[in-house]
PDB file of N, CA and C in Angstrom:
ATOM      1  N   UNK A   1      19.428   9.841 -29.198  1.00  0.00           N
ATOM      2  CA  UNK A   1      20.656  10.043 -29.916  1.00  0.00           C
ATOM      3  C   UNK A   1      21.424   8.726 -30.054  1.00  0.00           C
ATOM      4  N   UNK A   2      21.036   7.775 -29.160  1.00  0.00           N
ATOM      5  CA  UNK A   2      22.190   6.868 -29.473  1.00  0.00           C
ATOM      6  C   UNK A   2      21.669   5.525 -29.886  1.00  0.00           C
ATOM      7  N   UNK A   3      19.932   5.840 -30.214  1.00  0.00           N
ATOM      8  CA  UNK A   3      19.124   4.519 -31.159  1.00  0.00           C
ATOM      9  C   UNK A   3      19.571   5.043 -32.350  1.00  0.00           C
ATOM     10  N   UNK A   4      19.989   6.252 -32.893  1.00  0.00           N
ATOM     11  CA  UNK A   4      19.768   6.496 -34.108  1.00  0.00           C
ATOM     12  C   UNK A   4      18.011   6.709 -35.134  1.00  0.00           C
ATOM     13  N   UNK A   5      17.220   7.267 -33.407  1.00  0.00           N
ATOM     14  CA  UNK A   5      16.169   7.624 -33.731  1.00  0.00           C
ATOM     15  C   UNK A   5      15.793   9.591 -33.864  1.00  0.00           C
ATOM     16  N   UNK A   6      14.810   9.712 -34.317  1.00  0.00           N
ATOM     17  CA  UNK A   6      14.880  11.317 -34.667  1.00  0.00           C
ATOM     18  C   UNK A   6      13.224  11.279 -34.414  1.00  0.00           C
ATOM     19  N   UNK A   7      13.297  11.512 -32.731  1.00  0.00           N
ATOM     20  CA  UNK A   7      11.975  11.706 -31.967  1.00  0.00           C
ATOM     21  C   UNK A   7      11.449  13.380 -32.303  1.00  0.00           C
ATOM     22  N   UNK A   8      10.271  13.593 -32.798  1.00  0.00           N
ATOM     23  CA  UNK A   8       9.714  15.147 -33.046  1.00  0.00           C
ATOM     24  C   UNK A   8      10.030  15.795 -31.326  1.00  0.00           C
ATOM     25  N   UNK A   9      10.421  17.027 -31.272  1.00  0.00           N
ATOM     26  CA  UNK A   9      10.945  17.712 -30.077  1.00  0.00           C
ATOM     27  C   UNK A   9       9.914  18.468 -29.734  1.00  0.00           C
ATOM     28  N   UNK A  10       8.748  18.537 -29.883  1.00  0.00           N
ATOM     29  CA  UNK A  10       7.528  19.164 -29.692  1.00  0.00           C
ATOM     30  C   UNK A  10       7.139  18.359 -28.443  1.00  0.00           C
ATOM     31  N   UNK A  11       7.848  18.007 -27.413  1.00  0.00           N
ATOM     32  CA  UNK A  11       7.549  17.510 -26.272  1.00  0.00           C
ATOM     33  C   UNK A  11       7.870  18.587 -24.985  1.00  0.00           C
ATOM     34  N   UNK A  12       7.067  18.043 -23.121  1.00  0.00           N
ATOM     35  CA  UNK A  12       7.705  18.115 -22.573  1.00  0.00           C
ATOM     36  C   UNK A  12       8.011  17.186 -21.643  1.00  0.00           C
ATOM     37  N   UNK A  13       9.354  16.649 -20.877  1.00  0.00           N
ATOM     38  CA  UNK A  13       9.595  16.249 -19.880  1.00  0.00           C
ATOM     39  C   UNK A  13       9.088  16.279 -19.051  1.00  0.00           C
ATOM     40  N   UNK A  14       8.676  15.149 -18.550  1.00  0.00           N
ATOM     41  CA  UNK A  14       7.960  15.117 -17.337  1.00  0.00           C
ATOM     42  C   UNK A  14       8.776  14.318 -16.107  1.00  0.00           C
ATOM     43  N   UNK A  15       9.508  13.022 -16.467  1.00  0.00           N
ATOM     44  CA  UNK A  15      10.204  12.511 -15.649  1.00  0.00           C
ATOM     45  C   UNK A  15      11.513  12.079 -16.367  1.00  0.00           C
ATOM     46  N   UNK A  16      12.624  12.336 -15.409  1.00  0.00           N
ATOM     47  CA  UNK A  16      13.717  11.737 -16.105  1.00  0.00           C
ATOM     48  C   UNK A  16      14.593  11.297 -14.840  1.00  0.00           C
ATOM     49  N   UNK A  17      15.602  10.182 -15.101  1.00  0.00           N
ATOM     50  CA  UNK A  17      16.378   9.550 -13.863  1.00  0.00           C
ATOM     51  C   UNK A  17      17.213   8.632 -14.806  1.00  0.00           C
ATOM     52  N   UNK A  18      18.152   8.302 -13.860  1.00  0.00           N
ATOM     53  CA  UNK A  18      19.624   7.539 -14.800  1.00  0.00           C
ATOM     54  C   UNK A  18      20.194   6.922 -13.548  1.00  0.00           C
ATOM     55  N   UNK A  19      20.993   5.973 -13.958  1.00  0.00           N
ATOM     56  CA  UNK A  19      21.901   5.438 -12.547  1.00  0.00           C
ATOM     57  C   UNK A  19      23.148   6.188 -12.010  1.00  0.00           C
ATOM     58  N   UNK A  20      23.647   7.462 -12.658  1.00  0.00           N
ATOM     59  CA  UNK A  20      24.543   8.100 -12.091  1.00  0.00           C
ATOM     60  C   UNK A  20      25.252   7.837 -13.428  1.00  0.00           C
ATOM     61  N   UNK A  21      26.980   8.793 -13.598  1.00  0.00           N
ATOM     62  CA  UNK A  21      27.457   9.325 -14.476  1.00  0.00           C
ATOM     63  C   UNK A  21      28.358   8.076 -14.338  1.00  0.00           C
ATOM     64  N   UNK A  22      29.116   7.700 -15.812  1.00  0.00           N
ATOM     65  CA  UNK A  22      29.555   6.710 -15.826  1.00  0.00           C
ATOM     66  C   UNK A  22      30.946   7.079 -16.713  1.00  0.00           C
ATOM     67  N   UNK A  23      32.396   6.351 -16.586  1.00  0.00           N
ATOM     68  CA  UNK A  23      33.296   6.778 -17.687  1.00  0.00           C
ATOM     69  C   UNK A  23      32.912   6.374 -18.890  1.00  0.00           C
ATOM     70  N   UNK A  24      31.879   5.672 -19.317  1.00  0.00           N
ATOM     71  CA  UNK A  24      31.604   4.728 -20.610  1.00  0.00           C
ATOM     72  C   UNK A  24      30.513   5.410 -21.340  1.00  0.00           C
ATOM     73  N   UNK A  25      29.548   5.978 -19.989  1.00  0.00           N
ATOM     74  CA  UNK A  25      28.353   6.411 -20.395  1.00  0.00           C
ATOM     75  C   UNK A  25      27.430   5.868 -20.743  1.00  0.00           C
ATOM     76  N   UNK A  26      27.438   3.954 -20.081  1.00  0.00           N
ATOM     77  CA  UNK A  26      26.712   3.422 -20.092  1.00  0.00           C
ATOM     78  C   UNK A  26      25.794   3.600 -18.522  1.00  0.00           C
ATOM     79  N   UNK A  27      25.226   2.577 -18.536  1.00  0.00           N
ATOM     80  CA  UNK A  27      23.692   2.799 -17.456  1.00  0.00           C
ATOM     81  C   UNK A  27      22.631   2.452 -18.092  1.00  0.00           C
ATOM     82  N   UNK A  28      21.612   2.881 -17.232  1.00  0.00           N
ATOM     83  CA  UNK A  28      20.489   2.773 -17.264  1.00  0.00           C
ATOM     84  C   UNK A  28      19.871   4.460 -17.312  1.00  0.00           C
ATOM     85  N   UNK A  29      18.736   4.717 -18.131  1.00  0.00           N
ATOM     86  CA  UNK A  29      17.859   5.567 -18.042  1.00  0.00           C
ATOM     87  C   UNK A  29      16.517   6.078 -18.123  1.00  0.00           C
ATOM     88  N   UNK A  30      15.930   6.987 -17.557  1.00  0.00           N
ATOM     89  CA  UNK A  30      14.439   6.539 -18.006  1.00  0.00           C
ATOM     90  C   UNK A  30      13.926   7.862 -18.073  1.00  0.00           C
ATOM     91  N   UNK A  31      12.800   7.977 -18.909  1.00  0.00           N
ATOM     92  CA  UNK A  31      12.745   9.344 -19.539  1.00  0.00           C
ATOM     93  C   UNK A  31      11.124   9.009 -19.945  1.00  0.00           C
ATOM     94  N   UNK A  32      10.244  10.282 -19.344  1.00  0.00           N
ATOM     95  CA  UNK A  32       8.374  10.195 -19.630  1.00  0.00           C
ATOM     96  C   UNK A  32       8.468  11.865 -20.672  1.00  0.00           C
ATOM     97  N   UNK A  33       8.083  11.630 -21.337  1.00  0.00           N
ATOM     98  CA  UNK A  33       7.939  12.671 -22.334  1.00  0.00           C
ATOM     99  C   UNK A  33       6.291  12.734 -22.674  1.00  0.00           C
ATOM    100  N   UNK A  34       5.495  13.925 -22.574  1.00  0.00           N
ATOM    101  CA  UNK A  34       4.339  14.030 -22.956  1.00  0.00           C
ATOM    102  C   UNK A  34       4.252  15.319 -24.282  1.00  0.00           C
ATOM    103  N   UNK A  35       3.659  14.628 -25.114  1.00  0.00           N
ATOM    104  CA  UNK A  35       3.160  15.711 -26.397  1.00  0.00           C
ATOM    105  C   UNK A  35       1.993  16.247 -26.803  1.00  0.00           C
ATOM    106  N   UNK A  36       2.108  16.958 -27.254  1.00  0.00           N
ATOM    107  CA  UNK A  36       0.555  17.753 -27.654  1.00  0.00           C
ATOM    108  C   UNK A  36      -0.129  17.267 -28.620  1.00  0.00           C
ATOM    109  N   UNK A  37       0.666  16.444 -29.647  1.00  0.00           N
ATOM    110  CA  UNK A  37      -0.365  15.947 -30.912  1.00  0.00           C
ATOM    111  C   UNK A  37       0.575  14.232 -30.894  1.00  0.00           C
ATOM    112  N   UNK A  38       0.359  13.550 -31.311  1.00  0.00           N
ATOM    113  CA  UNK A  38       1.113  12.312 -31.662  1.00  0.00           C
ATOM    114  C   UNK A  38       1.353  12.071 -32.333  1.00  0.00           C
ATOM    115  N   UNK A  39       0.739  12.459 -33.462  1.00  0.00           N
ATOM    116  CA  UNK A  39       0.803  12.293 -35.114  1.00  0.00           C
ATOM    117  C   UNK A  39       2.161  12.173 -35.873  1.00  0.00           C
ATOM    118  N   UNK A  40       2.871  12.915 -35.073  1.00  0.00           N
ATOM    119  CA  UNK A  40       4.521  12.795 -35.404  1.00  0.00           C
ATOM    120  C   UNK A  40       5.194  11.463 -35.304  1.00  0.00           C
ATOM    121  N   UNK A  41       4.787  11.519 -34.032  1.00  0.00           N
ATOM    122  CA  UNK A  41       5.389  10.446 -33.222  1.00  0.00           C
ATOM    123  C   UNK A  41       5.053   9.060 -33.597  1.00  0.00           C
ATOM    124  N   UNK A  42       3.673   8.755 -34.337  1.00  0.00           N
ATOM    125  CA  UNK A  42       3.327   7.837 -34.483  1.00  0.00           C
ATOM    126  C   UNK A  42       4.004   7.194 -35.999  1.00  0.00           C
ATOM    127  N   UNK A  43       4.522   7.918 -36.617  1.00  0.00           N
ATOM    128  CA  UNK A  43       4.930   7.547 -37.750  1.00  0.00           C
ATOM    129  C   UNK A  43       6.262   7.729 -37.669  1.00  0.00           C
ATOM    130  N   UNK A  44       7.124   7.815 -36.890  1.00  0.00           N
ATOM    131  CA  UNK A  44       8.303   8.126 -36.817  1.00  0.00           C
ATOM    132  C   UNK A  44       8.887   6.625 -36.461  1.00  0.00           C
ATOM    133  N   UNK A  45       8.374   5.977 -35.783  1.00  0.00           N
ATOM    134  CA  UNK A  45       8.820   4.595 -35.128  1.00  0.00           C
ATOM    135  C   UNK A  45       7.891   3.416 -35.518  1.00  0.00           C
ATOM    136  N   UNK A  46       7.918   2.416 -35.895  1.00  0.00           N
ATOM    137  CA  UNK A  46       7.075   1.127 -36.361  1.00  0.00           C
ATOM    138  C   UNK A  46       6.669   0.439 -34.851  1.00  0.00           C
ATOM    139  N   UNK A  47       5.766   0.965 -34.278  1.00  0.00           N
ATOM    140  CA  UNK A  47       4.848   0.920 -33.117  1.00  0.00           C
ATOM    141  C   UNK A  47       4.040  -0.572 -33.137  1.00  0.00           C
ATOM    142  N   UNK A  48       4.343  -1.486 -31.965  1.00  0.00           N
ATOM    143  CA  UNK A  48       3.882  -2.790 -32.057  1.00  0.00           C
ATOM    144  C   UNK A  48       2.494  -2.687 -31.244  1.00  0.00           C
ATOM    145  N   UNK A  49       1.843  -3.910 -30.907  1.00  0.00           N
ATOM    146  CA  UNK A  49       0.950  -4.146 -30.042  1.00  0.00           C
ATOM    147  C   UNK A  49       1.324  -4.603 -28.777  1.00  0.00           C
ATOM    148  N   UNK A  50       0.665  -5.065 -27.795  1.00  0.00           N
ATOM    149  CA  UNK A  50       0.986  -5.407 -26.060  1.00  0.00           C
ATOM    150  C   UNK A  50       2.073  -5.690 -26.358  1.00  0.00           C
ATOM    151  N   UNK A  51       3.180  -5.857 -25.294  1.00  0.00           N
ATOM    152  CA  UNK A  51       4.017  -6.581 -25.326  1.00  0.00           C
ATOM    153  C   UNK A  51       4.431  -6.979 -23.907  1.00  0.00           C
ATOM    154  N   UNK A  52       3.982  -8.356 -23.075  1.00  0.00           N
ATOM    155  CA  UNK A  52       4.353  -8.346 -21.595  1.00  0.00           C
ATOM    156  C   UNK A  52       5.892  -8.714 -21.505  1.00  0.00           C
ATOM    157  N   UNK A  53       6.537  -9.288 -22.442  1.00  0.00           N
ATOM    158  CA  UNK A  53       8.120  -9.017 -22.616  1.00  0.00           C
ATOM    159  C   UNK A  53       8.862  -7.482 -22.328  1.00  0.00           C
ATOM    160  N   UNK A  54       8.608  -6.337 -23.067  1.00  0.00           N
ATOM    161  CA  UNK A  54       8.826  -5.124 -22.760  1.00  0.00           C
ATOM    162  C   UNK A  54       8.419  -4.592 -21.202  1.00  0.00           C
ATOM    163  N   UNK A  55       7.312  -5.237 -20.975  1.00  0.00           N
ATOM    164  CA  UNK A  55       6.692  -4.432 -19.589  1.00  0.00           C
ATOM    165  C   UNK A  55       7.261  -4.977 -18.788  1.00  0.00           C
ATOM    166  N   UNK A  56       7.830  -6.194 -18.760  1.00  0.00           N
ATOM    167  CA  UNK A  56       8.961  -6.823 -17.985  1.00  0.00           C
ATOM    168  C   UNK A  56      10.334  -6.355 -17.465  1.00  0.00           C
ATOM    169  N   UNK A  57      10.725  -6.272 -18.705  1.00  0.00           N
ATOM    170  CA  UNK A  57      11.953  -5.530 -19.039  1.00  0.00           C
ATOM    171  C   UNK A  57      12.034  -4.121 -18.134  1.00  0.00           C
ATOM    172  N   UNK A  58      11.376  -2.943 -18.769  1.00  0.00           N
ATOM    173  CA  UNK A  58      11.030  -2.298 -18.178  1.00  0.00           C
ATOM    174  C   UNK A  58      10.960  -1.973 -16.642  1.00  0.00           C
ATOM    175  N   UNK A  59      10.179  -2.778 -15.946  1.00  0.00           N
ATOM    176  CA  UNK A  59       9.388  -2.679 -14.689  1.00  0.00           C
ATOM    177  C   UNK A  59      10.837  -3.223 -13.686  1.00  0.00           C
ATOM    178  N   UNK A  60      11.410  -3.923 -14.399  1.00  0.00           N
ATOM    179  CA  UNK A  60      13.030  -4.187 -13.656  1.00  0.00           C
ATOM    180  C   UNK A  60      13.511  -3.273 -13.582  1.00  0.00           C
ATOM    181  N   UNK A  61      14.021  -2.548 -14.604  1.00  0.00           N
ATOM    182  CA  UNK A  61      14.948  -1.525 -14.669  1.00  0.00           C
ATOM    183  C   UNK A  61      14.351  -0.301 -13.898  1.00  0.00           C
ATOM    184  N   UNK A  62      12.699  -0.077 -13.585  1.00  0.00           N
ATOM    185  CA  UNK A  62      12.450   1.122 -13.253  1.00  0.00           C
ATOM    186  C   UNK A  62      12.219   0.916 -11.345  1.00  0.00           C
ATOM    187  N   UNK A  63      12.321  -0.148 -11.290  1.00  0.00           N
ATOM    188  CA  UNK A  63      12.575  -0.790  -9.742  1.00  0.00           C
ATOM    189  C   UNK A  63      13.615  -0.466  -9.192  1.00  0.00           C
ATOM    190  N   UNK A  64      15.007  -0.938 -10.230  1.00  0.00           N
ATOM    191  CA  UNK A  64      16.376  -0.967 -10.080  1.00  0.00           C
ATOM    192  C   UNK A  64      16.582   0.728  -9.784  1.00  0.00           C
ATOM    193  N   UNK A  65      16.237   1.848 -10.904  1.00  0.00           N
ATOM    194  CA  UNK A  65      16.513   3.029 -10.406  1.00  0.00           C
ATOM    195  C   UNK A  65      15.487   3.606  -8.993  1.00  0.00           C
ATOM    196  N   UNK A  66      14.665   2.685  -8.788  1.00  0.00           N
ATOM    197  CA  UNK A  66      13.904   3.360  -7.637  1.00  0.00           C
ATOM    198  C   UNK A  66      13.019   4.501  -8.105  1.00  0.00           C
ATOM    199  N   UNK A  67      11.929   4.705  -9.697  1.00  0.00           N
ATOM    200  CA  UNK A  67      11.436   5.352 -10.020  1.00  0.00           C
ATOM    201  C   UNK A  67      10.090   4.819  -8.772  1.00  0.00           C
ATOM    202  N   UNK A  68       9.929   6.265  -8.538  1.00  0.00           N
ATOM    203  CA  UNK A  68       8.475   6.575  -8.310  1.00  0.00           C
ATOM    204  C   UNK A  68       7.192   5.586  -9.003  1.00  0.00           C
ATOM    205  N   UNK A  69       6.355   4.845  -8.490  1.00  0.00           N
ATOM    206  CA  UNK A  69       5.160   4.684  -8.747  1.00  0.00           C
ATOM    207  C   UNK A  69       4.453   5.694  -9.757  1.00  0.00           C
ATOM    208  N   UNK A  70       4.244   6.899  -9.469  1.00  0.00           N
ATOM    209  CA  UNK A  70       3.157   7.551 -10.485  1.00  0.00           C
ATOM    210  C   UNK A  70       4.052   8.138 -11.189  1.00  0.00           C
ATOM    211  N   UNK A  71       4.670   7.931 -11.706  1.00  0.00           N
ATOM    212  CA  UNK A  71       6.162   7.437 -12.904  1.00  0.00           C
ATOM    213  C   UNK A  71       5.833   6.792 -14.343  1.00  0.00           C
ATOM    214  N   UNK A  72       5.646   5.076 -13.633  1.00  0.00           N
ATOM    215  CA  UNK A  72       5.266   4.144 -14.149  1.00  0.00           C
ATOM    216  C   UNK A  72       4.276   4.128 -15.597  1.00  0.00           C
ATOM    217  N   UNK A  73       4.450   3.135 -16.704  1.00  0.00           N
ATOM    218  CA  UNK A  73       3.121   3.322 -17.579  1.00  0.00           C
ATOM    219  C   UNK A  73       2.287   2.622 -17.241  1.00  0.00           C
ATOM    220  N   UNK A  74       1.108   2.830 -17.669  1.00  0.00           N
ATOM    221  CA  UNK A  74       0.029   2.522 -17.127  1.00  0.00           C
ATOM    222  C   UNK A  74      -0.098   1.007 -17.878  1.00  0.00           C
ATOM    223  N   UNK A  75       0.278   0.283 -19.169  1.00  0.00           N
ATOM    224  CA  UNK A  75       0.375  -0.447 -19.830  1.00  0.00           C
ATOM    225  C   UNK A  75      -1.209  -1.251 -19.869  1.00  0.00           C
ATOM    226  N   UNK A  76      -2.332  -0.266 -20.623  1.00  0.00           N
ATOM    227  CA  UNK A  76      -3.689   0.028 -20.701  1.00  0.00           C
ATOM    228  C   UNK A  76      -3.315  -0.254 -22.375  1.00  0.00           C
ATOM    229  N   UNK A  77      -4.545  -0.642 -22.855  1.00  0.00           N
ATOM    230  CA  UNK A  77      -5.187  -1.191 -24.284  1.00  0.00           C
ATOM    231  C   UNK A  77      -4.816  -0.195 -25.209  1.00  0.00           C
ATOM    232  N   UNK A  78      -4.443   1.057 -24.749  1.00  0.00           N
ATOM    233  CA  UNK A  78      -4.075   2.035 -25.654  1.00  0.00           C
ATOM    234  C   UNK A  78      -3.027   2.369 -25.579  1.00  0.00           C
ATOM    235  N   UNK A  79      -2.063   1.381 -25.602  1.00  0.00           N
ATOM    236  CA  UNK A  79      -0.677   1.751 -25.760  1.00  0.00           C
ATOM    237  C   UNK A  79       0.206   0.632 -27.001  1.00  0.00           C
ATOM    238  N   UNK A  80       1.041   1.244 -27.835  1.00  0.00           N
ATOM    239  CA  UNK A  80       1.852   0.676 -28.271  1.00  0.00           C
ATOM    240  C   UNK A  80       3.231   0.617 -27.643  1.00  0.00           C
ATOM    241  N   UNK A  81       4.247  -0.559 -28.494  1.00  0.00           N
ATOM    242  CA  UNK A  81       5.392  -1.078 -28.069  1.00  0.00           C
ATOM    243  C   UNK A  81       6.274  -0.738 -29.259  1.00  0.00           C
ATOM    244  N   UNK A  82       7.526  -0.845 -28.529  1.00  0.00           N
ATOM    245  CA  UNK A  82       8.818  -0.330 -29.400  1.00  0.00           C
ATOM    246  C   UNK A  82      10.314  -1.056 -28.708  1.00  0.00           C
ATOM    247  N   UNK A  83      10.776  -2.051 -29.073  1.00  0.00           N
ATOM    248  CA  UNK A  83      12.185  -2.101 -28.465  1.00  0.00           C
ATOM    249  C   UNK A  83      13.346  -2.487 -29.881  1.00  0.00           C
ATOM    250  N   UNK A  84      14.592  -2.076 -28.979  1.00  0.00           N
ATOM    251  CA  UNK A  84      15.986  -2.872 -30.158  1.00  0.00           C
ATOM    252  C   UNK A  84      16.563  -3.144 -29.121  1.00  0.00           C
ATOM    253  N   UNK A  85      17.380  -3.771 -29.869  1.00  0.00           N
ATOM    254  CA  UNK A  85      18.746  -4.154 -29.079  1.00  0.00           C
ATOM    255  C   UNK A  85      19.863  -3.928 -30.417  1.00  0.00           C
ATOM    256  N   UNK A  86      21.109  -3.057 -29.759  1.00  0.00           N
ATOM    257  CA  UNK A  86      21.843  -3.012 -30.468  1.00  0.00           C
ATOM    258  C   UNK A  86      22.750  -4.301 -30.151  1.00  0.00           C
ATOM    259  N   UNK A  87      24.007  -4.604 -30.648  1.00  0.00           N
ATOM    260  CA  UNK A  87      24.762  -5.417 -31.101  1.00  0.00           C
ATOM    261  C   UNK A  87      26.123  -6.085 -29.776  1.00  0.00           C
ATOM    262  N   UNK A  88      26.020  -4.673 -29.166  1.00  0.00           N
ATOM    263  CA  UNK A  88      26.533  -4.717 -27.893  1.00  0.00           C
ATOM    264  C   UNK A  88      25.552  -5.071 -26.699  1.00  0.00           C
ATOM    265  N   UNK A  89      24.012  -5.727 -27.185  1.00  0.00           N
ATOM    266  CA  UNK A  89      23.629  -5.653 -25.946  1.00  0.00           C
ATOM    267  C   UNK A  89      22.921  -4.668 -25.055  1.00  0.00           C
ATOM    268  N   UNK A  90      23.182  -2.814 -25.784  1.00  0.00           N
ATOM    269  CA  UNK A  90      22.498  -2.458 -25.180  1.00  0.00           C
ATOM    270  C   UNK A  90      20.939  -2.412 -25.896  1.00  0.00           C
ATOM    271  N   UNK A  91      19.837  -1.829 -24.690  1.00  0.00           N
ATOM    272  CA  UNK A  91      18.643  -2.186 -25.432  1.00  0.00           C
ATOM    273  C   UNK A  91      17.218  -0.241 -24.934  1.00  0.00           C
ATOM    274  N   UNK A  92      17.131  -0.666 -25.729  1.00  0.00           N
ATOM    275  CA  UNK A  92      15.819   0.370 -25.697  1.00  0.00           C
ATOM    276  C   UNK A  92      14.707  -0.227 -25.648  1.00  0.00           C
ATOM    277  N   UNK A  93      13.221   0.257 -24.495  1.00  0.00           N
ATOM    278  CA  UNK A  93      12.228   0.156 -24.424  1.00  0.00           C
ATOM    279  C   UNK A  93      11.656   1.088 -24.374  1.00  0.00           C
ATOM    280  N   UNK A  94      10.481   1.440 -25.290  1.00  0.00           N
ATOM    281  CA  UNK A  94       9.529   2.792 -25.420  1.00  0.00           C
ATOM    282  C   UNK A  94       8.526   1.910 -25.470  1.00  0.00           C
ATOM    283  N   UNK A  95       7.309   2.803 -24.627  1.00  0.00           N
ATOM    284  CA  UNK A  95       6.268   2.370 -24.489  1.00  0.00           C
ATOM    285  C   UNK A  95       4.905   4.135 -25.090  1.00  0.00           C
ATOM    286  N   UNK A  96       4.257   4.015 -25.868  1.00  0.00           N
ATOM    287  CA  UNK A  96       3.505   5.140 -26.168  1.00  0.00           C
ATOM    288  C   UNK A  96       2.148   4.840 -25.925  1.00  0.00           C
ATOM    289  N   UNK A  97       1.655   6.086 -24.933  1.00  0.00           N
ATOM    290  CA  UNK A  97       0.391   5.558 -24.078  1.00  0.00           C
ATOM    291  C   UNK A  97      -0.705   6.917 -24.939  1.00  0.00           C
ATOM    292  N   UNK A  98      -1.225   6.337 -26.173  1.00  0.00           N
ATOM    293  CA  UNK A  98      -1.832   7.300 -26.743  1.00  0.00           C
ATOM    294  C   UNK A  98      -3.388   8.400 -26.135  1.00  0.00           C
ATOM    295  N   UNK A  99      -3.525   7.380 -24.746  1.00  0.00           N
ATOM    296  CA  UNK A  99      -4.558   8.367 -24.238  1.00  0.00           C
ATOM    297  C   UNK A  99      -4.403   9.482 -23.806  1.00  0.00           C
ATOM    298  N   UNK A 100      -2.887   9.453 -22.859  1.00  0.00           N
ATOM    299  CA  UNK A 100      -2.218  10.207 -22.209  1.00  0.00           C
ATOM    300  C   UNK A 100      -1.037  10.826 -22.798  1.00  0.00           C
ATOM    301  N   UNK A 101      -1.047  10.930 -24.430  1.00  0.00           N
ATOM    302  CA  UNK A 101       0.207  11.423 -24.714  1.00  0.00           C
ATOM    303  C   UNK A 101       1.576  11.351 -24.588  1.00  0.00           C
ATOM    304  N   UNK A 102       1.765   9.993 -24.161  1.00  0.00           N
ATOM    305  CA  UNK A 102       3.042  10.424 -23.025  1.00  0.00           C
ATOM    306  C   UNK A 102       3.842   9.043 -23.761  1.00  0.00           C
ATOM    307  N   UNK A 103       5.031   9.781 -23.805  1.00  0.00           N
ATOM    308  CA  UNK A 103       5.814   8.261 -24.105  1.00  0.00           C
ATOM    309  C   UNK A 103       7.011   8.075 -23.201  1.00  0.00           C
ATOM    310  N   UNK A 104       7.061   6.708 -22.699  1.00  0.00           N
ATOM    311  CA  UNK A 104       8.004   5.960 -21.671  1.00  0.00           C
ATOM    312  C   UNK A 104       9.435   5.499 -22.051  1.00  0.00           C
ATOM    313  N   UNK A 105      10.523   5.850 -21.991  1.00  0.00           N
ATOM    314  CA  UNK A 105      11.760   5.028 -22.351  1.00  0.00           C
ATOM    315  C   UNK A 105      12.587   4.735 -21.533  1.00  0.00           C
ATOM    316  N   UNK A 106      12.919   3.351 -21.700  1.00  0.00           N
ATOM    317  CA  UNK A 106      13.699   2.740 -20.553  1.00  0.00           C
ATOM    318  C   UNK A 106      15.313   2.451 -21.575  1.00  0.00           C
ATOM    319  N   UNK A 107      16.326   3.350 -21.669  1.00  0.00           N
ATOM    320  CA  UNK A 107      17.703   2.872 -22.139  1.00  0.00           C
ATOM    321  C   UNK A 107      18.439   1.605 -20.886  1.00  0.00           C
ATOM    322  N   UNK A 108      18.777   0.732 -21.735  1.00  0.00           N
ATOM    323  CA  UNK A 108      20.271   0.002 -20.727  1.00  0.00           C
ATOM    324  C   UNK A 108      21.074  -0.155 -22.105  1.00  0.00           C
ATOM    325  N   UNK A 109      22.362   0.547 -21.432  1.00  0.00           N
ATOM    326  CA  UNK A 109      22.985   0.738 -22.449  1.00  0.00           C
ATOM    327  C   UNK A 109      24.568   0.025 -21.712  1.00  0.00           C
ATOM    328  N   UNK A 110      25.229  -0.923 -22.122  1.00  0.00           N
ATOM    329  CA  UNK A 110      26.785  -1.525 -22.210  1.00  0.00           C
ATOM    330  C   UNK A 110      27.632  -0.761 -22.732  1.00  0.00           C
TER     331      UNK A 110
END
């Protein structure tokens, strides 16, 4: 809701965690979503190749909340990349692991 993206809802949750409730409603968040087909998904977002910048990014922030290990993406040959940064700084990382269906998002949001 707050990339101004319109993810297909044909998912389910598998992991979700945040740094706690904020007056701003900024933080950090992280969210594993697995789907049944991808096909949606794959055309919905302009999906890059590796990116060890993102997995960086990422792997901080999912330290910082203290996510679980079998959490984590696997960041395997069959995954695409996705980030922005809005204007304020905050930033989105999605990672889509097409073997496993499953897509990774890391919000830090200002």
């Amino acid at each position: 809701m707050n990339w101004n993206l319109d993810l297909p809802r044909n998912y389910e949750e598998i992991y979700y965690k945040d740094s706690g409730p904020s007056f701003n409603g900024d933080g950090e968040r992280y969210s594993v979503f697995e789907y049944e087909n991808l096909e949606e998904i794959k055309d919905v977002i302009e999906w890059k190749d590796k990116n060890s910048s993102i997995e960086i990014n990422m792997l901080s922030i999912l330290r910082k909340l203290k996510v679980p290990e079998e959490y984590y993406p696997n960041y395997n040959d069959n995954c695409k990349y996705y980030h922005y940064i809005e204007d304020d700084n905050s930033k989105i990382y999605m990672i889509l692991d097409i073997n496993l269906n499953k897509i990774y998002i890391v919000e830090d949001i200002f």
